[in-house]
PDB file of N, CA and C in Angstrom:
ATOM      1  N   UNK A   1    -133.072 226.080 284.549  1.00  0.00           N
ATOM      2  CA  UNK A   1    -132.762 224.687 284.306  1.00  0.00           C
ATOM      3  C   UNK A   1    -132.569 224.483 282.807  1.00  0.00           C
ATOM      4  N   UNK A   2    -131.757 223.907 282.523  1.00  0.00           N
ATOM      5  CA  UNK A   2    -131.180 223.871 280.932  1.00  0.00           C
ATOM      6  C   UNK A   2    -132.261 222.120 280.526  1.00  0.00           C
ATOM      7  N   UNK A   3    -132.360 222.179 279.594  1.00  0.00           N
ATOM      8  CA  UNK A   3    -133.146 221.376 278.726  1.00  0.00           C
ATOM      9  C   UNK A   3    -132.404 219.940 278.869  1.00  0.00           C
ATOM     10  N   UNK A   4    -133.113 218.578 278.808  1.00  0.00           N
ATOM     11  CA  UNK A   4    -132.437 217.473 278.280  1.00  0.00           C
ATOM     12  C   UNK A   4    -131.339 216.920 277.612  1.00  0.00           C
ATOM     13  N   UNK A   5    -130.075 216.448 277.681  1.00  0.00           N
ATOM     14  CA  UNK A   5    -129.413 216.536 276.347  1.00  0.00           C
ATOM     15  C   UNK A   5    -130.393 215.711 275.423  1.00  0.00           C
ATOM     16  N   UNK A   6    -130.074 215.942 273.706  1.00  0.00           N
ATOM     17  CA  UNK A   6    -130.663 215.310 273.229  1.00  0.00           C
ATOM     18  C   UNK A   6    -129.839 213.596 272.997  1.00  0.00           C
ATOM     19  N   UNK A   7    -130.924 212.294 272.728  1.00  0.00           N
ATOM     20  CA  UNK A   7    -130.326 211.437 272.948  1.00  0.00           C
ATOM     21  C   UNK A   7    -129.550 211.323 271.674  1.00  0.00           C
ATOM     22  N   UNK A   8    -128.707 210.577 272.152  1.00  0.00           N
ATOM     23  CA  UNK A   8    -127.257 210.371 271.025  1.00  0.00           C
ATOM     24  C   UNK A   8    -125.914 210.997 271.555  1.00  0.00           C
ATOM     25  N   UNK A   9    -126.073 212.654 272.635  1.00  0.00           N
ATOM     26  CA  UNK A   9    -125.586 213.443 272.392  1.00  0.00           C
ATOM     27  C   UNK A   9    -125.284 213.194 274.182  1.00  0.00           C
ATOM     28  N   UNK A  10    -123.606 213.685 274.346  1.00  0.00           N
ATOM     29  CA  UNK A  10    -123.174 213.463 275.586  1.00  0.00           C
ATOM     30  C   UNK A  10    -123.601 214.511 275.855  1.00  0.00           C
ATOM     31  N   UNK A  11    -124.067 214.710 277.587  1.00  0.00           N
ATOM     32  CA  UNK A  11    -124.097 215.808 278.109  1.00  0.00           C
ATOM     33  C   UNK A  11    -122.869 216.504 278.641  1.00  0.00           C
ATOM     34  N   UNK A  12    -123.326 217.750 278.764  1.00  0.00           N
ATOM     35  CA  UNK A  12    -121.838 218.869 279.130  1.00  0.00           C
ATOM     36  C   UNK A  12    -121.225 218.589 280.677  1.00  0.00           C
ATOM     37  N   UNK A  13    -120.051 217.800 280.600  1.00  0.00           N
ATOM     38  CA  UNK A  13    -119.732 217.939 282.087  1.00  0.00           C
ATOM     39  C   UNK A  13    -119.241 218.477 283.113  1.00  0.00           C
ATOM     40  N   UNK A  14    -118.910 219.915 282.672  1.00  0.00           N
ATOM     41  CA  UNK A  14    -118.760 220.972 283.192  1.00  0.00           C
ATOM     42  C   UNK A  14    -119.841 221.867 283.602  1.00  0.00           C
ATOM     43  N   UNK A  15    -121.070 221.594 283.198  1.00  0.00           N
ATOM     44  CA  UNK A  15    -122.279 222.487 283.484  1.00  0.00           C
ATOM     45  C   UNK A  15    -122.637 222.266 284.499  1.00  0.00           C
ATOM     46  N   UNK A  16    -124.217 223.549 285.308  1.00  0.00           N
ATOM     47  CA  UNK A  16    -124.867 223.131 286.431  1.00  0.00           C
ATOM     48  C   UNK A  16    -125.356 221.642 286.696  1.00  0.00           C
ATOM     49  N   UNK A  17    -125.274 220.813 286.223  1.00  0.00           N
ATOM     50  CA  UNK A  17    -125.599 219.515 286.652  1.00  0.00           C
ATOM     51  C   UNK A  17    -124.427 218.735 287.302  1.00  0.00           C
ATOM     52  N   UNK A  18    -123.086 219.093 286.697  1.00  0.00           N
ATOM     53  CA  UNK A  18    -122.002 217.976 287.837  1.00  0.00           C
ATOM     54  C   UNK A  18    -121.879 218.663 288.896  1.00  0.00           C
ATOM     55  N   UNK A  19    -122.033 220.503 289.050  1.00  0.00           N
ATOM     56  CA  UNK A  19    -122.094 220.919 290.199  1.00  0.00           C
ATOM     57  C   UNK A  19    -122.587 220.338 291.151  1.00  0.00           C
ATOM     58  N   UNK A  20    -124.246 220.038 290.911  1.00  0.00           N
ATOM     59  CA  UNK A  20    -125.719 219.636 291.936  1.00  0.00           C
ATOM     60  C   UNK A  20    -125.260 218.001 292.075  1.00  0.00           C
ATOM     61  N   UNK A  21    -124.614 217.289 291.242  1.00  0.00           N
ATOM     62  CA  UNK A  21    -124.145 216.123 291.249  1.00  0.00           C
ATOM     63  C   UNK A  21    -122.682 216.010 292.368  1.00  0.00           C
ATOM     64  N   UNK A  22    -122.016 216.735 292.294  1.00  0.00           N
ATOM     65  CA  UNK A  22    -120.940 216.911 292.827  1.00  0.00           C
ATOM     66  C   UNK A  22    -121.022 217.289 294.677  1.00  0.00           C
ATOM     67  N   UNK A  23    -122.130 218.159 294.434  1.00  0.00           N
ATOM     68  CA  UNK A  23    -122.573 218.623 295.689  1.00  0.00           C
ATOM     69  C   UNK A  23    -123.237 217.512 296.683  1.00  0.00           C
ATOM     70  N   UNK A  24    -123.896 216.285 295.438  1.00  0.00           N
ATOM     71  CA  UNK A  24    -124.558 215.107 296.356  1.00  0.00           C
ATOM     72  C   UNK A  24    -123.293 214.318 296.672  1.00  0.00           C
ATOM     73  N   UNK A  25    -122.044 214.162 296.086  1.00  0.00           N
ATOM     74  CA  UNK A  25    -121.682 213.385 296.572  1.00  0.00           C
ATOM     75  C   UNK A  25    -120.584 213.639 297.722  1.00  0.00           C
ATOM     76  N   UNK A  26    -120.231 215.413 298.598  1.00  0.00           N
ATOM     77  CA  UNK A  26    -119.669 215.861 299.394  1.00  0.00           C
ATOM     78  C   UNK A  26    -120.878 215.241 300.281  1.00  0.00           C
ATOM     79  N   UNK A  27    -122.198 215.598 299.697  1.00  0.00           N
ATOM     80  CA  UNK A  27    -123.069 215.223 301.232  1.00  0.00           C
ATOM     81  C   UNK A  27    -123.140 214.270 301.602  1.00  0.00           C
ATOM     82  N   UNK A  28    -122.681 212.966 300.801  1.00  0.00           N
ATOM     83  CA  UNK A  28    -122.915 211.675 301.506  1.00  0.00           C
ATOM     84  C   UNK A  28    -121.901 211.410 301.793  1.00  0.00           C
ATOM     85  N   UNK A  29    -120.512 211.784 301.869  1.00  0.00           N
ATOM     86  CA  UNK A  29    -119.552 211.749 302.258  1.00  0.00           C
ATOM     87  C   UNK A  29    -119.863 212.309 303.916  1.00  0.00           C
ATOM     88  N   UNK A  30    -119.736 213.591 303.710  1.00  0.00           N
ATOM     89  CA  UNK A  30    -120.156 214.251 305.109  1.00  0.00           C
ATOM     90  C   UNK A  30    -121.218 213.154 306.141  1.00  0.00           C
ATOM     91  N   UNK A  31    -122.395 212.631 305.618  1.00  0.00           N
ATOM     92  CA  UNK A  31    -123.203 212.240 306.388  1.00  0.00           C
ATOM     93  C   UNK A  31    -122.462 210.790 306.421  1.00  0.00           C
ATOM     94  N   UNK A  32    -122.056 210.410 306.074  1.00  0.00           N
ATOM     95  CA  UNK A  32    -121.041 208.757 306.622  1.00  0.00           C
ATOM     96  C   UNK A  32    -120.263 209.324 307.614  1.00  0.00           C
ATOM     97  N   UNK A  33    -119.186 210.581 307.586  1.00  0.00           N
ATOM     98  CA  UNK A  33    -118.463 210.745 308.366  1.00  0.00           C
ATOM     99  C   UNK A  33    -119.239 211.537 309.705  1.00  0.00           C
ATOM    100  N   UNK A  34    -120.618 212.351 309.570  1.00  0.00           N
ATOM    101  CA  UNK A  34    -121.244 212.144 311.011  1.00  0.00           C
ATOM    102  C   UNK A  34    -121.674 211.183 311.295  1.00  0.00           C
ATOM    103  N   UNK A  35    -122.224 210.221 310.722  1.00  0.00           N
ATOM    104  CA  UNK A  35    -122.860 208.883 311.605  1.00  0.00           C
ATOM    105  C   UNK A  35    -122.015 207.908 312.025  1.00  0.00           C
ATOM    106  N   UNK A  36    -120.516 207.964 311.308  1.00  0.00           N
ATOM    107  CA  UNK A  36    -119.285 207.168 311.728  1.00  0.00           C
ATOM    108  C   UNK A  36    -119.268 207.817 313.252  1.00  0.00           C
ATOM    109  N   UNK A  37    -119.311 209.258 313.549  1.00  0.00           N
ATOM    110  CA  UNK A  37    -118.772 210.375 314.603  1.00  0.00           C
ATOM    111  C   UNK A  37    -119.768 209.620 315.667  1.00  0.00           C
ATOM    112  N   UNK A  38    -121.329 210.268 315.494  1.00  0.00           N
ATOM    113  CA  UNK A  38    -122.407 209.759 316.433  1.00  0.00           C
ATOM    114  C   UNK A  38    -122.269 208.343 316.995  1.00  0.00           C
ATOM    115  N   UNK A  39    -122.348 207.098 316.196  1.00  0.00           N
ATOM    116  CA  UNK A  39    -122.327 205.769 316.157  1.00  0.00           C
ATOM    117  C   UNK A  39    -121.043 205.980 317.278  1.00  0.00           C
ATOM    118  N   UNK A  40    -119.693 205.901 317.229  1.00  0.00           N
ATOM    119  CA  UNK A  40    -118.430 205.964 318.281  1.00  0.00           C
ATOM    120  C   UNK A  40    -119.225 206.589 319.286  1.00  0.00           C
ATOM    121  N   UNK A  41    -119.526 208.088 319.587  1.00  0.00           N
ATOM    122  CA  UNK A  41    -119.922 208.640 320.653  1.00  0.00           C
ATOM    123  C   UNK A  41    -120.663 207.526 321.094  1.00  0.00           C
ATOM    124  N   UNK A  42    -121.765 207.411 320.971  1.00  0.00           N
ATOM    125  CA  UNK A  42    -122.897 206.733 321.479  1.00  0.00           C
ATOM    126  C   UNK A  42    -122.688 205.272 321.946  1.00  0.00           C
ATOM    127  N   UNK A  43    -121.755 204.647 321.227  1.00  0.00           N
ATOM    128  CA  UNK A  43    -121.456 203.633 321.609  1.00  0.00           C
ATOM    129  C   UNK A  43    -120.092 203.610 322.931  1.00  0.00           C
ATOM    130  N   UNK A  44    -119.343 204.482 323.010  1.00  0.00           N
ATOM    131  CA  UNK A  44    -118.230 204.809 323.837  1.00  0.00           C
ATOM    132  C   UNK A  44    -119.343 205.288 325.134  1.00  0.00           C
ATOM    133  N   UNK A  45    -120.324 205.536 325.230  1.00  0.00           N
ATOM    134  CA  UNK A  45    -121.048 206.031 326.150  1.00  0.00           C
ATOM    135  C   UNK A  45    -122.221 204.805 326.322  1.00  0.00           C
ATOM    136  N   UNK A  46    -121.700 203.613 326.030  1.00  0.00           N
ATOM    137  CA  UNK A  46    -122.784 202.873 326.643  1.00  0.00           C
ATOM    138  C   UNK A  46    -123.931 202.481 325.699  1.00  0.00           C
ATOM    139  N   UNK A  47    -124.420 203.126 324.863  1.00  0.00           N
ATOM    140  CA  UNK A  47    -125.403 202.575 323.875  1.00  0.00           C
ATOM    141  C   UNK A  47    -125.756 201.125 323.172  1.00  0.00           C
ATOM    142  N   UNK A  48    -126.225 200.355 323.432  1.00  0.00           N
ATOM    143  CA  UNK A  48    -126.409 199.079 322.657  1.00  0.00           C
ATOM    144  C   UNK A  48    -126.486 199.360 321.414  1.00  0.00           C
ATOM    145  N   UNK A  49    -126.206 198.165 320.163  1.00  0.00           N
ATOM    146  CA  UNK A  49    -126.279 198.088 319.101  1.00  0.00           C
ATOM    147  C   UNK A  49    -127.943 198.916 318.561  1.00  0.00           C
ATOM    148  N   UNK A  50    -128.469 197.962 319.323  1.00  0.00           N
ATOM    149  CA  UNK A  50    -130.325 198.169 318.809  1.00  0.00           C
ATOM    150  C   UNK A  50    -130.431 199.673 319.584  1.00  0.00           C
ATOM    151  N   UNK A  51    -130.063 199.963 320.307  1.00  0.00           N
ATOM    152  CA  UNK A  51    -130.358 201.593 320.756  1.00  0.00           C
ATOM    153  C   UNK A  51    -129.865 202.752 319.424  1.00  0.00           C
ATOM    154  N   UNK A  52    -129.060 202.033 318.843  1.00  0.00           N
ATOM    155  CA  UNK A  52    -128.221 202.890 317.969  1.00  0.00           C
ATOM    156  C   UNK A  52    -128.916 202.680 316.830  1.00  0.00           C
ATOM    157  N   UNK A  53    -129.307 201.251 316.385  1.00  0.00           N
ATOM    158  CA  UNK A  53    -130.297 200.809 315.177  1.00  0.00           C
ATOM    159  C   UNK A  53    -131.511 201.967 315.012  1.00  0.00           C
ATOM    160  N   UNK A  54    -132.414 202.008 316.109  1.00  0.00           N
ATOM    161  CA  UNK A  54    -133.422 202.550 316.486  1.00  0.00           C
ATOM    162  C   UNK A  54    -133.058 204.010 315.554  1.00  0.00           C
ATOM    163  N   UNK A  55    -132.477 204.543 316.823  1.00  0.00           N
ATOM    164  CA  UNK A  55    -132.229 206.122 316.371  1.00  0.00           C
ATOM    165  C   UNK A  55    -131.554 206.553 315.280  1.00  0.00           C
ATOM    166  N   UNK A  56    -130.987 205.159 314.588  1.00  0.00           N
ATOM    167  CA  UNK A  56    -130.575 205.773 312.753  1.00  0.00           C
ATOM    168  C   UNK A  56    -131.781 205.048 311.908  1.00  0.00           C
ATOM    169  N   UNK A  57    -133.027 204.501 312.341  1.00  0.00           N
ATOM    170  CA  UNK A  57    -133.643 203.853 311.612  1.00  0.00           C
ATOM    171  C   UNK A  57    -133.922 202.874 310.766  1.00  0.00           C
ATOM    172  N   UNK A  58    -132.697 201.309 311.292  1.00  0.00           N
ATOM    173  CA  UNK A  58    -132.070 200.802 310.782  1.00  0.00           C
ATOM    174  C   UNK A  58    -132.178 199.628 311.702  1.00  0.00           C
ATOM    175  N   UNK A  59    -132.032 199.030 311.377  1.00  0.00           N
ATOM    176  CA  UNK A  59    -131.909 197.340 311.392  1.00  0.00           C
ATOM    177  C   UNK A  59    -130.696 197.175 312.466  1.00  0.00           C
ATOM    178  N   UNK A  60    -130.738 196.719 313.685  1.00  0.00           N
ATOM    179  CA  UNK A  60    -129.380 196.434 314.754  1.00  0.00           C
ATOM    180  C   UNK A  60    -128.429 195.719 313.462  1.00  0.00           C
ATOM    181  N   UNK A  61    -129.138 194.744 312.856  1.00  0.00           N
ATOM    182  CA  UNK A  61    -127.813 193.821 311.924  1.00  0.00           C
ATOM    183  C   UNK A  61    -127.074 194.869 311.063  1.00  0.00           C
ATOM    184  N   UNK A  62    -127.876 196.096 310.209  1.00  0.00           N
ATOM    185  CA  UNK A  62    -127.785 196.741 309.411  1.00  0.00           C
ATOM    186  C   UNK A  62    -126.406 198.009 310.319  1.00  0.00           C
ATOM    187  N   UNK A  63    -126.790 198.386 311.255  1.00  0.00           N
ATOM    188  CA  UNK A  63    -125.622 199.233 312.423  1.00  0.00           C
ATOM    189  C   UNK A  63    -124.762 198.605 312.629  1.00  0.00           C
ATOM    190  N   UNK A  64    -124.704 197.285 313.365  1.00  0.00           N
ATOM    191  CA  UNK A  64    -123.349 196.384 313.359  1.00  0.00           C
ATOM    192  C   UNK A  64    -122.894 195.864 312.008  1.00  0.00           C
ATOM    193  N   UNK A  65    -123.136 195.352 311.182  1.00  0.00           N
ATOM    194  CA  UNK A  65    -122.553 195.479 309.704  1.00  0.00           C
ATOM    195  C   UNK A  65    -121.697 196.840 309.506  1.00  0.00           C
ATOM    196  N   UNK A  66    -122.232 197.761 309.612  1.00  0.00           N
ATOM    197  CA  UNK A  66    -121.307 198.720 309.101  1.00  0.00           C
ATOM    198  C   UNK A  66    -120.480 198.858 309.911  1.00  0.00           C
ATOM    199  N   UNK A  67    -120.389 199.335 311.308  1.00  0.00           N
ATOM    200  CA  UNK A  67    -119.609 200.188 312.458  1.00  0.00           C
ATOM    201  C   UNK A  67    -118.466 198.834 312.930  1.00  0.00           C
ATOM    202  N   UNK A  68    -118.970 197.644 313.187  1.00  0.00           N
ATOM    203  CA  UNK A  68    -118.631 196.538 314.068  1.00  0.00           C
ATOM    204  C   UNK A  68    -117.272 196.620 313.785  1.00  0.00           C
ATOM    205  N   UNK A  69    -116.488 196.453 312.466  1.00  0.00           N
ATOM    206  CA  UNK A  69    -115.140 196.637 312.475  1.00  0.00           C
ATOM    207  C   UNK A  69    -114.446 197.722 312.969  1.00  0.00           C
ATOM    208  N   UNK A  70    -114.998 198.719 312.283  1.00  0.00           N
ATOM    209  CA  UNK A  70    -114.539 200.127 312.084  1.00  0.00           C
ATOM    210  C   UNK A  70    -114.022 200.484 314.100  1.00  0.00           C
ATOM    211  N   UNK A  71    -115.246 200.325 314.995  1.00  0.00           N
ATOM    212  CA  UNK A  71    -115.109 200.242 316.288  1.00  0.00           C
ATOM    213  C   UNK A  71    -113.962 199.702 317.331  1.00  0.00           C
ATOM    214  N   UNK A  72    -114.311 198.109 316.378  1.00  0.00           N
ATOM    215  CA  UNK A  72    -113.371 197.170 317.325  1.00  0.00           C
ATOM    216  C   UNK A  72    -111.868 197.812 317.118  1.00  0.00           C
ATOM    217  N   UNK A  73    -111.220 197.969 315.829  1.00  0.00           N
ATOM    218  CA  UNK A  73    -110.354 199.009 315.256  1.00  0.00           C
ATOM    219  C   UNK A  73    -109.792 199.875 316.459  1.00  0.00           C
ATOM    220  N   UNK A  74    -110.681 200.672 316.469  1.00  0.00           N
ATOM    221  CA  UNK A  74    -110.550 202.120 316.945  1.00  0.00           C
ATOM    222  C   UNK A  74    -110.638 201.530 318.504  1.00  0.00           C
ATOM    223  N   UNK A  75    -110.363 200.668 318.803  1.00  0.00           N
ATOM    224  CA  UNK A  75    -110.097 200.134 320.089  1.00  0.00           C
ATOM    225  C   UNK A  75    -111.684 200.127 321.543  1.00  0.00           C
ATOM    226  N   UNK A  76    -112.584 200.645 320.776  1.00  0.00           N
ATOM    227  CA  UNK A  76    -114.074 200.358 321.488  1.00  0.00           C
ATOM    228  C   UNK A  76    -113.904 199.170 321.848  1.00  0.00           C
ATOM    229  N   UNK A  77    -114.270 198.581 323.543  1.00  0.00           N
ATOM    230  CA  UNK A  77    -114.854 196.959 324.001  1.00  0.00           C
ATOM    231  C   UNK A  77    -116.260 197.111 323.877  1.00  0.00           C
ATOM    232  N   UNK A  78    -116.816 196.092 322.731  1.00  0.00           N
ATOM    233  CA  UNK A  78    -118.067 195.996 322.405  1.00  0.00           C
ATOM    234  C   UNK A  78    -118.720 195.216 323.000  1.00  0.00           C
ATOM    235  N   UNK A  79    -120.182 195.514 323.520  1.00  0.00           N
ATOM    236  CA  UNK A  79    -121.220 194.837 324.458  1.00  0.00           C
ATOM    237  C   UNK A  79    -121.551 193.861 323.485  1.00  0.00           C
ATOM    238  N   UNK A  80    -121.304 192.454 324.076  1.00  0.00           N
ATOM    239  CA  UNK A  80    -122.637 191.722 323.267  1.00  0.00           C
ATOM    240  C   UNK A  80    -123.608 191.760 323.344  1.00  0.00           C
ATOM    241  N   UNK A  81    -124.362 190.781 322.775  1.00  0.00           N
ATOM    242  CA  UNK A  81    -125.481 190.733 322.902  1.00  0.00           C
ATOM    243  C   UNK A  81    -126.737 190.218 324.060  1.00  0.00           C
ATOM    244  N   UNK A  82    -125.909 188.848 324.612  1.00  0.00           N
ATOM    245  CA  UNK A  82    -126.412 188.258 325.370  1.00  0.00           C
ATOM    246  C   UNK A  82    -125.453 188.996 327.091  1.00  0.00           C
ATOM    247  N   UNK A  83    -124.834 190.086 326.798  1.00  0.00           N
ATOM    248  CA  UNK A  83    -123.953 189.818 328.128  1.00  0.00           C
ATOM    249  C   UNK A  83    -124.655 191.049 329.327  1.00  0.00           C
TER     250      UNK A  83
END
């Protein structure tokens, strides 16, 4: 592990750090595009909002906020709530 830059002084942005930086941001890429994947499956198979909340650990409002467009889109008929 290479030392601090010192302050004043830009750090190198070619070094092991934009790598490990670079590498976080393929993974959160990747993990949006499996939970985009799961969220469709699960919901194309019947899953309620809050079934889906549950098992990503998340808030039903917090699952429909994200997916609710993205779904209706992609041509999913979404269960309400009360139906």
């Amino acid at each position: 592990m290479t030392p601090p830059t010192p302050i004043g002084q830009s750090p190198d942005p070619t070094g092991a750090e934009s790598d490990d930086l670079a590498a976080v941001v393929a993974l959160r890429d990747l993990a949006d595009r499996l939970e985009d994947a799961a969220v469709e499956r699960a919901m194309r198979a019947g899953w309620s909002w809050a079934q889906v909340a549950e098992a990503l650990g998340v808030t039903r409002q917090a699952v429909h906020k994200k997916h609710h467009r993205r779904l209706e889109t992609a041509g999913l008929e979404l269960r309400r709530r009360n139906a």
